[in-house]
Protein backbone atom coordinates (compact mmCIF):
# COMPACT_ATOMS: atom_id res chain seq x y z
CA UNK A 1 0.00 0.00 0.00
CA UNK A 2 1.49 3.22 -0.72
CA UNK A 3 2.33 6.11 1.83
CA UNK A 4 1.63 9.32 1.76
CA UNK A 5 5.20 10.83 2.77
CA UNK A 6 8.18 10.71 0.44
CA UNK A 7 11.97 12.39 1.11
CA UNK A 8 13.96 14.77 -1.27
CA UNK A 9 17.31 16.60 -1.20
CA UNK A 10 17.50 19.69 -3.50
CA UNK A 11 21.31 18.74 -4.53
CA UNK A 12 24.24 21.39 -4.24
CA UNK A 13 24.61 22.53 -7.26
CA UNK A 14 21.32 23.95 -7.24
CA UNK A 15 21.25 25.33 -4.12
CA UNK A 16 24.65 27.15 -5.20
CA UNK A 17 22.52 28.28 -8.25
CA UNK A 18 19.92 30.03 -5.96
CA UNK A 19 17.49 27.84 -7.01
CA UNK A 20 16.63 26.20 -3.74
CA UNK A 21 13.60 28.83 -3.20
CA UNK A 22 11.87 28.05 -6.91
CA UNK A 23 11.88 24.42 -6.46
CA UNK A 24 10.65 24.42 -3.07
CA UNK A 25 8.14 26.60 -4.87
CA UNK A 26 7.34 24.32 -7.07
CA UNK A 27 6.80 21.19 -4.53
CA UNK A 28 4.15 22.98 -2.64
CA UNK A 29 2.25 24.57 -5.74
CA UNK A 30 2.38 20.44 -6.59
CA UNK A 31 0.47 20.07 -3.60
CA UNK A 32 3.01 18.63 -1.71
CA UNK A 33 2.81 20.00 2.18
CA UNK A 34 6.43 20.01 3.69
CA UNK A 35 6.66 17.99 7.07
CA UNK A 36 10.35 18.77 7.75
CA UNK A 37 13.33 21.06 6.33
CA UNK A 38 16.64 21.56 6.67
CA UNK A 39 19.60 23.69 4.99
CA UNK A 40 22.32 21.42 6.02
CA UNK A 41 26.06 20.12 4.48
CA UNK A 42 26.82 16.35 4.35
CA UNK A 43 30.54 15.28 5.64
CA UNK A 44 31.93 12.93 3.60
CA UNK A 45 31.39 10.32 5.63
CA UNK A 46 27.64 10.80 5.83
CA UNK A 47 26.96 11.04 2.24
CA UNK A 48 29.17 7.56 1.95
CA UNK A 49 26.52 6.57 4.50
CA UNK A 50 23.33 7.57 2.64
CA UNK A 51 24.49 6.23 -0.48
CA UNK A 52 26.20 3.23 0.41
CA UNK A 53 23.55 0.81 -1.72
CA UNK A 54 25.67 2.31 -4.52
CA UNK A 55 29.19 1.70 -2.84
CA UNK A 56 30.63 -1.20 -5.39
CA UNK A 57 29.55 1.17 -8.74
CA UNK A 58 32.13 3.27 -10.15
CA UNK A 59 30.58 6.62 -9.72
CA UNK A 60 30.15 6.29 -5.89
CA UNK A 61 33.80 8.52 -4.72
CA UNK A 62 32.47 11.01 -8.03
CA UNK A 63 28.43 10.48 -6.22
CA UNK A 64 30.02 11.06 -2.60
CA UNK A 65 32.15 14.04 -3.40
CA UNK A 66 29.50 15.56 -5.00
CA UNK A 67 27.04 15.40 -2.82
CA UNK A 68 29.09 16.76 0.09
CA UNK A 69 30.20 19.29 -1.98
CA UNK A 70 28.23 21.72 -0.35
CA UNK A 71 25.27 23.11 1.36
CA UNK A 72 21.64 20.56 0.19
CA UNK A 73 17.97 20.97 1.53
CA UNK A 74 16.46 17.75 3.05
CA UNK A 75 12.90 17.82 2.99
CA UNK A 76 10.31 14.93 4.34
CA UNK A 77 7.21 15.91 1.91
CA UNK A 78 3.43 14.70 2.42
CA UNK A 79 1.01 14.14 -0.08
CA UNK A 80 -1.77 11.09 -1.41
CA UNK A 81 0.88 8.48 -3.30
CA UNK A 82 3.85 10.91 -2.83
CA UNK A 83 6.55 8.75 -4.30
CA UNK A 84 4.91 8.42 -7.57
CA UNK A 85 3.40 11.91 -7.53
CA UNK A 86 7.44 13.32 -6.80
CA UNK A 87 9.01 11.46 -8.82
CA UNK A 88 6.55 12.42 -11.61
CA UNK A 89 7.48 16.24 -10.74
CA UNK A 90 10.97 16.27 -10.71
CA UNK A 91 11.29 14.06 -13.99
CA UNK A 92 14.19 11.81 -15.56
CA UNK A 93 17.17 11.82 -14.09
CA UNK A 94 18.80 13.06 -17.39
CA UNK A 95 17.36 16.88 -17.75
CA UNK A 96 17.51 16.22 -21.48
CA UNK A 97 15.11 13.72 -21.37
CA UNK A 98 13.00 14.93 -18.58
CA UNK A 99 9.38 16.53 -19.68
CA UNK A 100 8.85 20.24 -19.79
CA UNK A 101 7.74 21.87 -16.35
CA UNK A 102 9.51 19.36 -14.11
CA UNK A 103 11.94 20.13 -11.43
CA UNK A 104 14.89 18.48 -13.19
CA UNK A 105 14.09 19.79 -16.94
CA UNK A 106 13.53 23.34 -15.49
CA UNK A 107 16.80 23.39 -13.07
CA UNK A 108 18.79 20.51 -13.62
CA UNK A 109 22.73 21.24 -15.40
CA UNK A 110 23.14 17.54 -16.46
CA UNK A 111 22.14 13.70 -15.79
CA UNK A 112 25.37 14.16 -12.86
CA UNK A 113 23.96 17.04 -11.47
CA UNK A 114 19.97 16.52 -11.36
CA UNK A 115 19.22 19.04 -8.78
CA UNK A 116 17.27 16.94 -6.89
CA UNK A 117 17.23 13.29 -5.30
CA UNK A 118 13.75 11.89 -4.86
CA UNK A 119 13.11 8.73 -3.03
CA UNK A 120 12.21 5.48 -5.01
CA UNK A 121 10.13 3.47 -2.81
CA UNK A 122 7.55 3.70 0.04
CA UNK A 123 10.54 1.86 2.59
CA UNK A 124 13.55 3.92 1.21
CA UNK A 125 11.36 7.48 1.92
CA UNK A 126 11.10 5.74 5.06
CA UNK A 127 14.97 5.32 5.52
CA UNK A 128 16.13 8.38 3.86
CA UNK A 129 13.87 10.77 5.97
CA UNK A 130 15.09 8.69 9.16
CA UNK A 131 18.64 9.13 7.86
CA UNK A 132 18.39 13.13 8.09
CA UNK A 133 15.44 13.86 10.60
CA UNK A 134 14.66 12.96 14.10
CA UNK A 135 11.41 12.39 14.74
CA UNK A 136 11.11 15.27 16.80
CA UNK A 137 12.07 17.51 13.88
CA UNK A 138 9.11 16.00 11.67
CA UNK A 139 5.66 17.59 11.76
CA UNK A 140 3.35 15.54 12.79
């Protein structure tokens, strides 16, 4: 049965860009209704943690470095069948092939940097938003 709660990261190239603001924007004119948020920085050695399913591929050091590269909002988002309904707003991963109006053809530089992470499952929003938040900095 699907949830109604999903988790995102606006990445930090976009956040760098300025575009942090737009896209959250765009999430609540979605009808999304934001539960928790947080400007924060991964270490390293958390961002090895949070994508360590992807440890033995070769882009994981390129994926890690990245993604503590700088500053990233973390965002536990509510809304009827939110994975889906996310993942249908932000788009494909590659920009170019991502339809007009979503998050990732509107904001996203390349396939690499996609602006946005959006979970992939009902279990994994589960994880990720556990990863960054504790539950007493989720809404309720």
């Amino acid at each position: 049965m699907a949830t109604n709660r999903t988790f995102t990261m606006i990445k930090p190239e976009a956040v760098a860009a300025g575009h942090g603001g737009k896209i959250i924007d765009a999430i609540i004119a979605a009808g999304f209704e934001i539960k928790a948020l947080k400007l924060t920085t991964l270490s390293k050695e958390r961002a090895g943690e949070f994508y360590e399913v992807h440890k033995e591929r070769p882009f994981y050091g390129e994926l890690v470095d990245y993604m503590s590269s700088g500053p990233i909002y973390a965002a536990i988002l509510e809304k009827d069948n939110a994975v889906a309904d996310f993942r249908a707003l932000i788009g494909a991963t590659d920009p170019a092939e991502a339809a007009e109006g979503t998050i990732r053809k509107n904001f996203a530089k390349s396939k690499a940097e996609n602006a946005v992470h959006g979970s992939d499952s009902d279990d994994n929003a589960r994880i990720e938003g556990e990863f960054h938040f504790a539950a007493s900095e989720v809404v309720a």
